[in-house]
Protein backbone atom coordinates (compact mmCIF):
# COMPACT_ATOMS: atom_id res chain seq x y z
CA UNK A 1 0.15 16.30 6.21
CA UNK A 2 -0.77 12.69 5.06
CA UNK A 3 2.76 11.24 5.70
CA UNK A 4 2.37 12.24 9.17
CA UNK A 5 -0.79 10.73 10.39
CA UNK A 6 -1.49 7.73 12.26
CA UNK A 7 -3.72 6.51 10.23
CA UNK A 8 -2.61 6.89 6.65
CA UNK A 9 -4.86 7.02 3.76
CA UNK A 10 -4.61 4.53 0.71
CA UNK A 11 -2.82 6.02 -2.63
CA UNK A 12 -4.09 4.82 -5.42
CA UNK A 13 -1.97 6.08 -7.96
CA UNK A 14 -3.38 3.12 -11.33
CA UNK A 15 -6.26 4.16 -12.70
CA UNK A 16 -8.82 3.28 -10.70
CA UNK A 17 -10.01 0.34 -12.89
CA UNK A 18 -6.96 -1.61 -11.73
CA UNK A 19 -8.00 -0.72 -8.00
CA UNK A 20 -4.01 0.75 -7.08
CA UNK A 21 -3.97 0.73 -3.33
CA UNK A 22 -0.68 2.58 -2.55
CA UNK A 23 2.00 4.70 -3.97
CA UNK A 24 3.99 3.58 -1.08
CA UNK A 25 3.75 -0.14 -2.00
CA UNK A 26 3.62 0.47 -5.78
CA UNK A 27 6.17 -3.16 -6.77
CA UNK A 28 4.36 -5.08 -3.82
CA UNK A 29 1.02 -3.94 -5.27
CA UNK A 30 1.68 -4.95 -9.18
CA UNK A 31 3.23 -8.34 -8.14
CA UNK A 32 -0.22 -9.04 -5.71
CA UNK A 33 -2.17 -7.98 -8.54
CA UNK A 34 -0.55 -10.75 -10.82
CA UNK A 35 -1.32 -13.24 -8.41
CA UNK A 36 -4.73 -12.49 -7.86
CA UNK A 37 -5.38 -12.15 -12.08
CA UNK A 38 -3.83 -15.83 -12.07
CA UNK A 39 -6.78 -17.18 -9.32
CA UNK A 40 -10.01 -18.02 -11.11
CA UNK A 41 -13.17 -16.03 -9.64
CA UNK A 42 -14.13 -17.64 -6.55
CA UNK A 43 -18.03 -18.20 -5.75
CA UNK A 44 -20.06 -15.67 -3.46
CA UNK A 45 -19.24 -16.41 0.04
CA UNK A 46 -21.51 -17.94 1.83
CA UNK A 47 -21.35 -16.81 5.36
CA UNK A 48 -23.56 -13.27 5.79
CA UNK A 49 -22.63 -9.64 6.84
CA UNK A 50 -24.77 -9.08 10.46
CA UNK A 51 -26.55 -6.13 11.40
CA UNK A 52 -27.84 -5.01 14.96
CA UNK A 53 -31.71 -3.85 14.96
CA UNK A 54 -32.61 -0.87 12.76
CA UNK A 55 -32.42 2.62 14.80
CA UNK A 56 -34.07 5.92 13.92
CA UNK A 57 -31.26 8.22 12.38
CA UNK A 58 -31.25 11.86 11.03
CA UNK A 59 -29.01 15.18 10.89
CA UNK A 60 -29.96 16.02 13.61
CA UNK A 61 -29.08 12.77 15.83
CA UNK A 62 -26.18 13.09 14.77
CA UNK A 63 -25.18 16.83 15.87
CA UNK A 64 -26.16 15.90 18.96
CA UNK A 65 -24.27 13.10 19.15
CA UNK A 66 -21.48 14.87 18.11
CA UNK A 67 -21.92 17.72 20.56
CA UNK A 68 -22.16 14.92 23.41
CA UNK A 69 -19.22 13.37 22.51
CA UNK A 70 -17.21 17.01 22.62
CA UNK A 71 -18.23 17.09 26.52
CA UNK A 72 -16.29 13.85 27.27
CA UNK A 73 -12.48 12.98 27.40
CA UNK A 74 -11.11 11.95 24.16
CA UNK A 75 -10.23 8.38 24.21
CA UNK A 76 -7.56 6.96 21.96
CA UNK A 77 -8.80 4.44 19.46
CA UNK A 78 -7.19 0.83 20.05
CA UNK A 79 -5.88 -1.26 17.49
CA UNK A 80 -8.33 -3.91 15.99
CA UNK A 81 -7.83 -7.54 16.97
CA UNK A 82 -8.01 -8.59 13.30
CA UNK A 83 -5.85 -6.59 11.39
CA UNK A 84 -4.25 -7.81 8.62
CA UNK A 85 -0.67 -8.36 9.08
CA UNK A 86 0.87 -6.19 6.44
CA UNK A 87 -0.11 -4.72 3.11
CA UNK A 88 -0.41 -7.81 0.89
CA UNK A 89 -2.70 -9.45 3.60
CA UNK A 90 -5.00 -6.60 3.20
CA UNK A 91 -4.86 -6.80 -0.57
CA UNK A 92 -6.45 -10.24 -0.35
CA UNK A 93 -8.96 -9.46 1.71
CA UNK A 94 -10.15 -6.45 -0.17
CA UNK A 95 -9.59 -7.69 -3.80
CA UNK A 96 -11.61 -10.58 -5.27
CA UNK A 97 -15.05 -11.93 -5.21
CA UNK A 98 -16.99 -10.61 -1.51
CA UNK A 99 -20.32 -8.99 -1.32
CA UNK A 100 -20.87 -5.12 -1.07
CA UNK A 101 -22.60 -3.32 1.70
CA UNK A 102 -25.26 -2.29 0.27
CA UNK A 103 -25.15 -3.38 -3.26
CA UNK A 104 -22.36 -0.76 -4.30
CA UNK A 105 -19.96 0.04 -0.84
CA UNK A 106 -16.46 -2.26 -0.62
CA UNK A 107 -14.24 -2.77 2.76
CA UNK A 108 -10.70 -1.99 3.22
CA UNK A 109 -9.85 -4.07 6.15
CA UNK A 110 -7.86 -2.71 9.31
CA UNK A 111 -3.92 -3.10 8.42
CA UNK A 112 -1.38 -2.88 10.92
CA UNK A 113 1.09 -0.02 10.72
CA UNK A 114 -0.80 2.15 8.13
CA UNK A 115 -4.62 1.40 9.29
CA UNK A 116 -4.76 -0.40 12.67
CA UNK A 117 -8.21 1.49 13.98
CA UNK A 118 -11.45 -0.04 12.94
CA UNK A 119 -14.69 2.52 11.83
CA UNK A 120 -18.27 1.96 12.74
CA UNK A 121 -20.56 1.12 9.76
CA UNK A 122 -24.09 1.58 9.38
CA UNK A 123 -26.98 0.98 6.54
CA UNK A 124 -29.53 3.51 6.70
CA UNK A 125 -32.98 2.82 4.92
CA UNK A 126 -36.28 5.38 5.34
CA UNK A 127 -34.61 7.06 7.95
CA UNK A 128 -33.94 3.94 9.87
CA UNK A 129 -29.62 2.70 9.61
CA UNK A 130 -28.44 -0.91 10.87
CA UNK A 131 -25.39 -0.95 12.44
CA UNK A 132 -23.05 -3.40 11.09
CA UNK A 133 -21.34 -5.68 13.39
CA UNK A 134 -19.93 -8.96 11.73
CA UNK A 135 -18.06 -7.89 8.21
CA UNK A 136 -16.78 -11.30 7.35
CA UNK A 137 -19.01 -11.64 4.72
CA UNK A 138 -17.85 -8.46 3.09
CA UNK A 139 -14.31 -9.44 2.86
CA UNK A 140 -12.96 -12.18 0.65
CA UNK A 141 -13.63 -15.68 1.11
CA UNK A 142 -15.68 -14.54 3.87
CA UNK A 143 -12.89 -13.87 6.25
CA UNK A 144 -12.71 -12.28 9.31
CA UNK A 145 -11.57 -8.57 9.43
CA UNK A 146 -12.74 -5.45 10.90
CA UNK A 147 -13.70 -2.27 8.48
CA UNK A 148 -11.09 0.64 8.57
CA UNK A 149 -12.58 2.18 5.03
CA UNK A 150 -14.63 1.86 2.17
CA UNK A 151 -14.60 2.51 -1.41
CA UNK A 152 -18.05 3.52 -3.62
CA UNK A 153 -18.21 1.05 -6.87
CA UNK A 154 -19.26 1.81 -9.83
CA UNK A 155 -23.12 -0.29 -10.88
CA UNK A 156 -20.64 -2.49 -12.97
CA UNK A 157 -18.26 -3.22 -9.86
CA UNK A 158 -15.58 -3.19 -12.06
CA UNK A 159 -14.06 0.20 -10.41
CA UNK A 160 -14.48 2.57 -7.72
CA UNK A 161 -15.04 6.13 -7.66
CA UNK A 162 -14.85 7.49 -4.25
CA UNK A 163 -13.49 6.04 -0.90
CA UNK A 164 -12.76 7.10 2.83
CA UNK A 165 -9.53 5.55 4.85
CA UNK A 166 -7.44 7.03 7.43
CA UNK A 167 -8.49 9.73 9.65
CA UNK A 168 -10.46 12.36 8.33
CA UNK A 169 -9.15 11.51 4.35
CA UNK A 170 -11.19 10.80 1.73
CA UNK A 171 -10.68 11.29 -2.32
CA UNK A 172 -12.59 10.78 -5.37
CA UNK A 173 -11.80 9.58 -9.29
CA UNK A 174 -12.87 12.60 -11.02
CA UNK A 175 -13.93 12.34 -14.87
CA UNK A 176 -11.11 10.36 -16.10
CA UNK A 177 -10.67 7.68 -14.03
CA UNK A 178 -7.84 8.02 -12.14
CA UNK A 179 -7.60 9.29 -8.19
CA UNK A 180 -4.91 11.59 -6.99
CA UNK A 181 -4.90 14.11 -4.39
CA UNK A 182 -7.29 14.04 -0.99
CA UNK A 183 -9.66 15.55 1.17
CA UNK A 184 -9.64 15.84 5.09
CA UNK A 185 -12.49 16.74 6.94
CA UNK A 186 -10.97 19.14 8.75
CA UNK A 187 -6.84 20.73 9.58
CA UNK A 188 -5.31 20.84 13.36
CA UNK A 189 -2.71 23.10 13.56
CA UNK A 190 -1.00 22.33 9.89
CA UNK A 191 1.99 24.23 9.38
CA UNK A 192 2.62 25.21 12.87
CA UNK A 193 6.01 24.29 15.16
CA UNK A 194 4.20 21.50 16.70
CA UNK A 195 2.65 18.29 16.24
CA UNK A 196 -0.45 18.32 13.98
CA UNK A 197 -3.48 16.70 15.33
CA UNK A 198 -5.53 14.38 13.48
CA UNK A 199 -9.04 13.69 14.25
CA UNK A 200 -10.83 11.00 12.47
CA UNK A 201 -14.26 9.59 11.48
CA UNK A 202 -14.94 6.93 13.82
CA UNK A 203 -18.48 6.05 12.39
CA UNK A 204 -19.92 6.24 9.41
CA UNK A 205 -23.53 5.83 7.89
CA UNK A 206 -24.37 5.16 4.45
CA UNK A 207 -26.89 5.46 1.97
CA UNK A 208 -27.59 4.20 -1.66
CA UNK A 209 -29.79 7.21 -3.28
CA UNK A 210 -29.77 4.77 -6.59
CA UNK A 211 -27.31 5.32 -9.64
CA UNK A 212 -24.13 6.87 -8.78
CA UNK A 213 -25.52 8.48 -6.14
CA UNK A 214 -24.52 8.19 -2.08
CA UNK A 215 -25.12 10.18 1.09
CA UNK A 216 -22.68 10.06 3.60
CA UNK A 217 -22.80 10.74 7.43
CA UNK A 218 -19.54 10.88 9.73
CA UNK A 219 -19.09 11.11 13.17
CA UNK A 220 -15.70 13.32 13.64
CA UNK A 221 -13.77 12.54 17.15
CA UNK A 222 -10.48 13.90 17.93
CA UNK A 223 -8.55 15.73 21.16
CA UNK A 224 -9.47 18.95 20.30
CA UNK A 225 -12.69 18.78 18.51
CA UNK A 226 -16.08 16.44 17.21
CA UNK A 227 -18.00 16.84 14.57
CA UNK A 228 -20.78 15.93 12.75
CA UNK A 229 -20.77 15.19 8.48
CA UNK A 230 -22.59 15.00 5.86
CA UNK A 231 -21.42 14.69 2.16
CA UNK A 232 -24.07 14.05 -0.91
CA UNK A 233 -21.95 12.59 -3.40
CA UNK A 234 -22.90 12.32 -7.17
CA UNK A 235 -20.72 11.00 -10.10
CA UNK A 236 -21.09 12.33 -13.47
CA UNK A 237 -19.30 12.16 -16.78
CA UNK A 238 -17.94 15.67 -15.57
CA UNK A 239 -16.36 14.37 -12.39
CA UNK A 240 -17.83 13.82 -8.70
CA UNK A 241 -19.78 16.32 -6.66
CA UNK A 242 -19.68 16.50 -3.15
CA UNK A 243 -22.41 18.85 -0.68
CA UNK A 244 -20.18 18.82 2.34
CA UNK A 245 -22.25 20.38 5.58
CA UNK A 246 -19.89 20.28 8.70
CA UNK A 247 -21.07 20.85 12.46
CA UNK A 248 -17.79 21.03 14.84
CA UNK A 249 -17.44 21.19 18.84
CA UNK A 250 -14.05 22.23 20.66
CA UNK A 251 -13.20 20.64 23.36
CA UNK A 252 -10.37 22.44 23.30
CA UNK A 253 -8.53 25.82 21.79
CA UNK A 254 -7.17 25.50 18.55
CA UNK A 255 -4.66 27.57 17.19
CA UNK A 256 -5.20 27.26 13.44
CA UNK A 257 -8.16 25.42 12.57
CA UNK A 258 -8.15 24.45 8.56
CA UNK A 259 -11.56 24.19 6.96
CA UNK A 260 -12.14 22.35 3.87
CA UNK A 261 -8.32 21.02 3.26
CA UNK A 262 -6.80 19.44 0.60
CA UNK A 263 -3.62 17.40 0.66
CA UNK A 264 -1.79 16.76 -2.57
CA UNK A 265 2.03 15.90 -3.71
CA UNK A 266 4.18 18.43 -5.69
CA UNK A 267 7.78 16.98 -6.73
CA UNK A 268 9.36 18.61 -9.76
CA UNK A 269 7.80 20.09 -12.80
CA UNK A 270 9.77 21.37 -16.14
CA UNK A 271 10.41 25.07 -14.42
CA UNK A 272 12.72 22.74 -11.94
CA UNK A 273 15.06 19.69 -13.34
CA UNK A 274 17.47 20.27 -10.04
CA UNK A 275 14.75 18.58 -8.44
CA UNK A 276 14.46 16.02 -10.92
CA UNK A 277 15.68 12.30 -9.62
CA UNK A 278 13.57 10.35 -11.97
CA UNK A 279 13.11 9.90 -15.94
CA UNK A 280 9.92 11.31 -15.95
CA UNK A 281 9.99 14.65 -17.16
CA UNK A 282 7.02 15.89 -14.57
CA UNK A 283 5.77 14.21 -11.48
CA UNK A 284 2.91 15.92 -9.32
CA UNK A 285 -0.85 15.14 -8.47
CA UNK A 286 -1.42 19.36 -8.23
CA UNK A 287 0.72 22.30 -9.85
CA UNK A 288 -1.05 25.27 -8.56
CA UNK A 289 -3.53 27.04 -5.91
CA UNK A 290 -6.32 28.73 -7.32
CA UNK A 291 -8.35 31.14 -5.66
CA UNK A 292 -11.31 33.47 -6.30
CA UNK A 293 -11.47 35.92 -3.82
CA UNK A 294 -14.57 37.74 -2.26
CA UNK A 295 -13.28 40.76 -3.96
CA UNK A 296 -13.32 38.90 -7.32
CA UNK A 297 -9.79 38.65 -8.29
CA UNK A 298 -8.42 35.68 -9.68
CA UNK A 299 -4.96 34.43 -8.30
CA UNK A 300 -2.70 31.46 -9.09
CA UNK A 301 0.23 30.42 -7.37
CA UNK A 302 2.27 27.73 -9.39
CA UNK A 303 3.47 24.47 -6.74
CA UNK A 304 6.65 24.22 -5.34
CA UNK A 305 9.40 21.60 -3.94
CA UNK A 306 10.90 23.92 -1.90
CA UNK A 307 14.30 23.39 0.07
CA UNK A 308 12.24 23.84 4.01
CA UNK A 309 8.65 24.15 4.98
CA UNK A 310 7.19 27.63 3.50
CA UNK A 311 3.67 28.74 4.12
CA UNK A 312 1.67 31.81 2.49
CA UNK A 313 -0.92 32.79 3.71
CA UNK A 314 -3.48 34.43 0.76
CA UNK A 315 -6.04 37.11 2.30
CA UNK A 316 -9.51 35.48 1.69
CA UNK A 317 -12.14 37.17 3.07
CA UNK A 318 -16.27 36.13 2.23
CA UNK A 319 -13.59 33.84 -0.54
CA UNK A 320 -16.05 32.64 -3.51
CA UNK A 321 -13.61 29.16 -4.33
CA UNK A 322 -10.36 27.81 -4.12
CA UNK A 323 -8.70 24.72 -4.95
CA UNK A 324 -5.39 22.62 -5.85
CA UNK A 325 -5.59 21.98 -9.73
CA UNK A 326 -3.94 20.12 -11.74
CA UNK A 327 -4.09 21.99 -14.91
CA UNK A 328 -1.17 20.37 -17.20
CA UNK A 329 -3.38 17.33 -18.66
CA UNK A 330 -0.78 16.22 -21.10
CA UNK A 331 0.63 12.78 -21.07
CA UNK A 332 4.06 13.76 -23.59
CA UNK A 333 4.46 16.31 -20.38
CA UNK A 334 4.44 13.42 -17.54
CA UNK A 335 5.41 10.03 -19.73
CA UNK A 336 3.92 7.84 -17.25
CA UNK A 337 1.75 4.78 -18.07
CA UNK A 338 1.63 3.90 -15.02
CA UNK A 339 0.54 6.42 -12.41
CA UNK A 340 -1.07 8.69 -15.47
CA UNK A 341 -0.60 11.95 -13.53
CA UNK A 342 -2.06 13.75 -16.81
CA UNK A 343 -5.32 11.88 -15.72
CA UNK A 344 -5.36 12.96 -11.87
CA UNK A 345 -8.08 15.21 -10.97
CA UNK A 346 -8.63 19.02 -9.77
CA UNK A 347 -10.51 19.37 -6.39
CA UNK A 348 -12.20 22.87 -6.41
CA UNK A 349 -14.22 24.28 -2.84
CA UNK A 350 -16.72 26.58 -3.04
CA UNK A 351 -18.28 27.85 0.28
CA UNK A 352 -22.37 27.90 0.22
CA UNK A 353 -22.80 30.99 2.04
CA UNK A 354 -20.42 33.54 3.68
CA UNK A 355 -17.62 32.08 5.31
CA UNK A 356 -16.50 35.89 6.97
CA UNK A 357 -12.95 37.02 7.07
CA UNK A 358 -10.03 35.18 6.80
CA UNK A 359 -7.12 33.40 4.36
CA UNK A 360 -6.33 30.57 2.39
CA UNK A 361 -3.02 29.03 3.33
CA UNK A 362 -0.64 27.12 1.44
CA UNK A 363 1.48 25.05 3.08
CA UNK A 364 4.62 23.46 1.07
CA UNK A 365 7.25 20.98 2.31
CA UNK A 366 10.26 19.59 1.00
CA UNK A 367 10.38 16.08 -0.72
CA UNK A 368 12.45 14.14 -2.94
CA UNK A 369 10.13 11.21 -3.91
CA UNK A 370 6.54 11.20 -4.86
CA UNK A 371 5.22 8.67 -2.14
CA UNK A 372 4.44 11.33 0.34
CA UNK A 373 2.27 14.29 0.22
CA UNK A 374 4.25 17.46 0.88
CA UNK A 375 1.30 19.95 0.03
CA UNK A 376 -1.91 21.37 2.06
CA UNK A 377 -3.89 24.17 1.00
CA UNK A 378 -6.98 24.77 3.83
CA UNK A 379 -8.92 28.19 4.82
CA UNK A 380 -8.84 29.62 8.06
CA UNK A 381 -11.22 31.79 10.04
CA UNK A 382 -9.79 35.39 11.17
CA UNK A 383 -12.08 33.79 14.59
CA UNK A 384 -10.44 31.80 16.92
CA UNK A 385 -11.67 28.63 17.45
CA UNK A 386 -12.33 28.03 21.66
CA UNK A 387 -13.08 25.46 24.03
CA UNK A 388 -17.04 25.06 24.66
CA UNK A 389 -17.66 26.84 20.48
CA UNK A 390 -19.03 25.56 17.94
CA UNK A 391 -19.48 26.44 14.54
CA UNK A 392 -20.61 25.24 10.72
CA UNK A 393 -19.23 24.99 7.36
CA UNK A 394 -21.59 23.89 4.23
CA UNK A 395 -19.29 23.50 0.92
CA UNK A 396 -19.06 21.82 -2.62
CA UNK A 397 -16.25 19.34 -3.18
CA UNK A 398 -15.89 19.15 -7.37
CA UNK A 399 -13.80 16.23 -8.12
CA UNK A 400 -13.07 17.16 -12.13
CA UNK A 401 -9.80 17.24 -14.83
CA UNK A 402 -12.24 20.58 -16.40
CA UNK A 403 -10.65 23.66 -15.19
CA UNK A 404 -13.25 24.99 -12.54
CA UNK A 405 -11.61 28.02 -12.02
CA UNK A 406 -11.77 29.26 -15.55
CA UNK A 407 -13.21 32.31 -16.05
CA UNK A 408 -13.28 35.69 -18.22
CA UNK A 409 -9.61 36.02 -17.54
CA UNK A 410 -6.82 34.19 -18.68
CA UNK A 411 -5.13 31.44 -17.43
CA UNK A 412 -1.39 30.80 -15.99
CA UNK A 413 -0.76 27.65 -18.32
CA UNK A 414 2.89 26.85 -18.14
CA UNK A 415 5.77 28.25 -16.30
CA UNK A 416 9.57 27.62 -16.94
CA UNK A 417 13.20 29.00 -14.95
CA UNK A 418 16.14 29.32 -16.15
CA UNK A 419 19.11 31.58 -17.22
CA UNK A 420 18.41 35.38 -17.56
CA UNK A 421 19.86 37.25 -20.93
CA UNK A 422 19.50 36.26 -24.41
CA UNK A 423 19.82 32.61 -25.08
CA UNK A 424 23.42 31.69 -26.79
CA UNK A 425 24.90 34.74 -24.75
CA UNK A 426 26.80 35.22 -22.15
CA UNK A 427 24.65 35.83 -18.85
CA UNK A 428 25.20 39.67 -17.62
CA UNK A 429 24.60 37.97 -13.62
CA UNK A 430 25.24 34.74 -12.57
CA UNK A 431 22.76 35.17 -9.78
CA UNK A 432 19.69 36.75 -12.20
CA UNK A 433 17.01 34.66 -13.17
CA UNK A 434 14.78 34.47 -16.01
CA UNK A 435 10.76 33.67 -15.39
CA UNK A 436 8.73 33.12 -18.28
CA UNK A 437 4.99 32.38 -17.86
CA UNK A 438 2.13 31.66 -20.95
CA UNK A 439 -1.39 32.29 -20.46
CA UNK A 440 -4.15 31.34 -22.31
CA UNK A 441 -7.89 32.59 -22.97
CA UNK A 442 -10.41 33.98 -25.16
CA UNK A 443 -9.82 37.59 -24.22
CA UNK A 444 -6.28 37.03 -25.58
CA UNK A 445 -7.56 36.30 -28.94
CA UNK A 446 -6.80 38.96 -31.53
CA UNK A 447 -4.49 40.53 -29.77
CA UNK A 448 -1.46 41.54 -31.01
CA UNK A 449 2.12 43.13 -30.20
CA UNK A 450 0.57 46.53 -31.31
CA UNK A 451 -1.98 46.38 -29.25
CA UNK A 452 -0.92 47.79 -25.91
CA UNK A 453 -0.68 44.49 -23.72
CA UNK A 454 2.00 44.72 -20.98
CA UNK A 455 3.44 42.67 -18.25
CA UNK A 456 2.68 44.52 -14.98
CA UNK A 457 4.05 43.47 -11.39
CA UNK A 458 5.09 44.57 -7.85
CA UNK A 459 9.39 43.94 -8.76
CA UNK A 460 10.77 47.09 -7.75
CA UNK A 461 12.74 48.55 -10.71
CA UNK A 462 16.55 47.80 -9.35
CA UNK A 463 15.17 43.83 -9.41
CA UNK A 464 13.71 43.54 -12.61
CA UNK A 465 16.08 43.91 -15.39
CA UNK A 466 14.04 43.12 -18.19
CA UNK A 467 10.48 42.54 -18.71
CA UNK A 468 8.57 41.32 -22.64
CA UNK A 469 4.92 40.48 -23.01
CA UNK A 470 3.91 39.11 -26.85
CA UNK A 471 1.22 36.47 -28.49
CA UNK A 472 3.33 32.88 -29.45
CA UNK A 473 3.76 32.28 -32.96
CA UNK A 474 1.25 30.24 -34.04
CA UNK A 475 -0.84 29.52 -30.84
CA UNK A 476 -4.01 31.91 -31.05
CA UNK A 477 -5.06 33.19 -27.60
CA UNK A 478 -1.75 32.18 -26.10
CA UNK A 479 1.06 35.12 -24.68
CA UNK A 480 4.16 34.59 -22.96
CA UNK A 481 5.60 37.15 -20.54
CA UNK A 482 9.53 36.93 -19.46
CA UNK A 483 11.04 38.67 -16.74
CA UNK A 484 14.60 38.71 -15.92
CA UNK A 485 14.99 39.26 -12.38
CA UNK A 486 17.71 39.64 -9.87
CA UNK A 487 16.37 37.52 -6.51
CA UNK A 488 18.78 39.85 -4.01
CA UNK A 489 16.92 42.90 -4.68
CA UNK A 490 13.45 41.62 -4.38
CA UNK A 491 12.32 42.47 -0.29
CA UNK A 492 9.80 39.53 -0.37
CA UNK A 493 10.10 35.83 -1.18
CA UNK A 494 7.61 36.09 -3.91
CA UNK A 495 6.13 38.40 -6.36
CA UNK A 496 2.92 38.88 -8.25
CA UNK A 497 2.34 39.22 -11.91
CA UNK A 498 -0.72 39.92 -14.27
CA UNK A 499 -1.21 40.90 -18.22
CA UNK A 500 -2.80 44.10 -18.85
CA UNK A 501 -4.06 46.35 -21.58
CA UNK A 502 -4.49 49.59 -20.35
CA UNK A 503 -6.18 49.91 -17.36
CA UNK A 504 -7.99 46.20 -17.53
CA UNK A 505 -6.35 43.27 -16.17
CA UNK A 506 -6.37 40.33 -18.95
CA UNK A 507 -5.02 37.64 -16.57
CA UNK A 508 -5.61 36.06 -13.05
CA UNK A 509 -2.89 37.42 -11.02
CA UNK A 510 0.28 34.87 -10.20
CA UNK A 511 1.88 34.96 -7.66
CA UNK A 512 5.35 33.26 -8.38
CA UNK A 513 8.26 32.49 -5.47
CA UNK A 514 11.58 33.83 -6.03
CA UNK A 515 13.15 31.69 -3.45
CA UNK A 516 14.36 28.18 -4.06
């Protein structure tokens, strides 16, 4: 998970038009910002970014110099001579009048303690790139540093919409504005009782396609396994697009090998104020996993804080999409004008062409703040990954606050806990619960209690006491199911649960954790 690696990628958790660099440093970064607003605008630097001589450069090139690299040792990157000392040295090297590589690409600088390892850059041009190798011109005032990131600005330069730091991380602003959860390029043994590995992208090459469009190429290097990247990355009023193709070389075994992760932070929502150590009334980037499955169905499983590390493991095979969303877009429901989580975008994968057999795994951990991620959702090959393989993913990354797994069914919207029994009486069991769930869609509409829809799930009868599924007052195309339940009669720690009418499902299926 991101608060584990080496090499930790910037929050930015401010809309992106006031450039937030870290949840982690949140008071540090307001009070930097405030300085920097009270400076006037300095002139253009004067000293110049230097390139070495431009080199041929293709797809191709790169695979093989990926599948070179996987036949040597794995060296350990060193930490850069000029890093900046601490997080508010960084911020004044990154924010403030300095040229862009390119015309549109900014520099994070190497940092010690959260981004000591400087990245190879490169310009590429007609199928030619430059490597960069004096920056100073590309930080402020022209000062020396050493490129551990870099963020994609908008034509205005007024924001950014995209940027890579830390590893394998990399995130995007979505259609309002406003970054939130990550992307890795690929998952070492997550969720396993050992250390996680994290490989990173050493070298990168870039190209400006003209508008708000970029292609990306990364060179992947890590103990286990290289790689070779390649992300085409449009921005649109409807978010940010991403053509991921992937070619990756073992050096070693891996036990669980992740493809297309996503790291994002779940603290409380309302079904959980025991959680709750904050004000806020909500406070997540993410509250559920959605997944289309090869068969077709549609599942959901609402986010957890949970009290130790759980994993599911979702069966997944030739899986059409999945994705961590953040579906509740409502600022009453969060209250924050700060870190707007009712702005933070969705990221949805779909796999271009059959990715075989195999799961989607959710991995939760426990956390009682929101400055680290505690969340990773990633899909893993029923094939072993083995020293001496290699093997390919192609993908689309959607960046997006639309709902990109809607479809003909309808949706999980909201979710609560609480008491079971009749509110005002006296509970029957101290130890049953009551689960109450609204969904939401056009097939719902015109529905009523007379016509035949019914809760259905896999509670055996001696744990669920009491089941209701009827249309809210007032709120066309919207139905709330309760279920009372007593948690020491169900044999698993979750269950799943779907509206139906008949025969046809109405709903994507939830699946919904009984255990704290």
């Amino acid at each position: 998970m991101r608060g584990e690696s080496p090499d930790t990628a910037v929050e930015a958790d401010l809309p992106v038009s006031q450039r937030a660099l870290a949840r982690r440093e949140f008071s540090g970064l307001l009070a930097l910002m405030a300085g920097l607003a009270a400076f006037p605008r300095m002139a253009e630097a004067a000293v110049q970014p230097k390139f070495a001589a431009p080199a041929p450069f293709s797809w191709d090139t790169l695979v093989q110099q990926a599948r070179v690299l996987a036949g040597r040792p794995w060296t350990e990157p060193t930490t850069s001579p000029h890093a900046a000392a601490d997080f508010d040295a960084a911020g004044r090297l990154t924010y403030g009048q300095a040229q862009a590589l390119g015309g549109n690409v900014r520099l994070f600088p190497t940092t010690r303690g959260t981004s000591p390892h400087a990245v190879k850059l490169h310009l590429v041009e007609n199928g030619a790139a430059r490597e960069l190798v004096d920056a100073r011109g590309l930080f402020v005032g022209g000062k020396q540093g050493d490129p551990a990131g870099f963020r994609v600005m908008t034509a205005d330069q007024h924001s950014d919409w995209m940027a890579y730091l830390g590893a394998s991380y990399f995130r995007a602003s979505g259609s309002r504005d406003q970054y939130g959860l990550s992307a890795r390029g690929i998952a070492v043994d997550t969720a396993l009782p050992k250390a996680e590995e994290f490989p990173a992208f050493t070298e990168f090459w870039i190209e400006n396609l003209g508008g708000d469009h970029v292609r990306i190429h990364a060179l992947l290097d890590g103990p286990s396994v290289t790689g070779a990247y390649a992300f085409d990355c449009r921005k649109t009023a409807a978010g940010v697009t991403q053509d991921v193709r992937a070619a990756l070389f073992f050096r070693r075994d891996i036990e669980r090998l992740g493809a297309a992760p996503i790291t994002s932070m779940f603290w409380y929502d309302q079904s959980d104020f025991a959680k709750r150590g904050d004000w806020r009334p909500e406070i997540h980037d993410s509250d559920g996993l959605a997944l289309w499955s090869g068969s077709g169905e549609r599942i959901w499983v609402p986010l957890s804080n949970p009290s130790v590390n759980r994993t599911n493991a979702l069966r997944a095979d030739h899986v059409k999409a999945f994705g961590l969303l953040q579906r509740d877009q409502t600022f009453d429901h969060y209250q924050d004008d700060g870190a707007f989580y009712d702005r933070r975008p969705s990221l949805w994968v779909e796999p271009q062409g059959d990715w075989g057999t195999g799961t989607v795994m959710l991995y939760r951990m426990p956390t009682d703040a929101e400055t680290q991620d505690n969340i990773a959702a990633f899909w893993v090959s029923d094939q072993p990954a083995k020293a001496g393989q290699s093997r390919e993913f192609s993908y689309r990354l959607t960046w997006t606050s639309q709902d990109p797994s809607a479809g003909t069914a309808a949706r999980c919207v909201d979710s609560w806990q609480g008491r079971a029994g009749r509110p005002g009486d006296t509970p029957t069991s101290q130890e049953a619960r009551k689960f109450v769930f609204d969904f939401e869609g056009p097939v719902l509409k015109g529905l009523t209690r007379d016509s035949g829809v019914t809760a259905a799930t896999n509670l055996p009868p001696k744990a669920l006491l009491h089941a209701a599924a009827y249309p809210v007052a007032g709120q066309e195309g919207r139905w709330r199911v309760t279920l009372d339940v007593s948690p020491s009669a169900v044999p698993s720690p979750e269950f799943r649960l779907y509206i139906k009418r008949g025969e046809q499902a109405l709903s994507e299926t939830v699946i919904q954790g009984i255990q704290p």
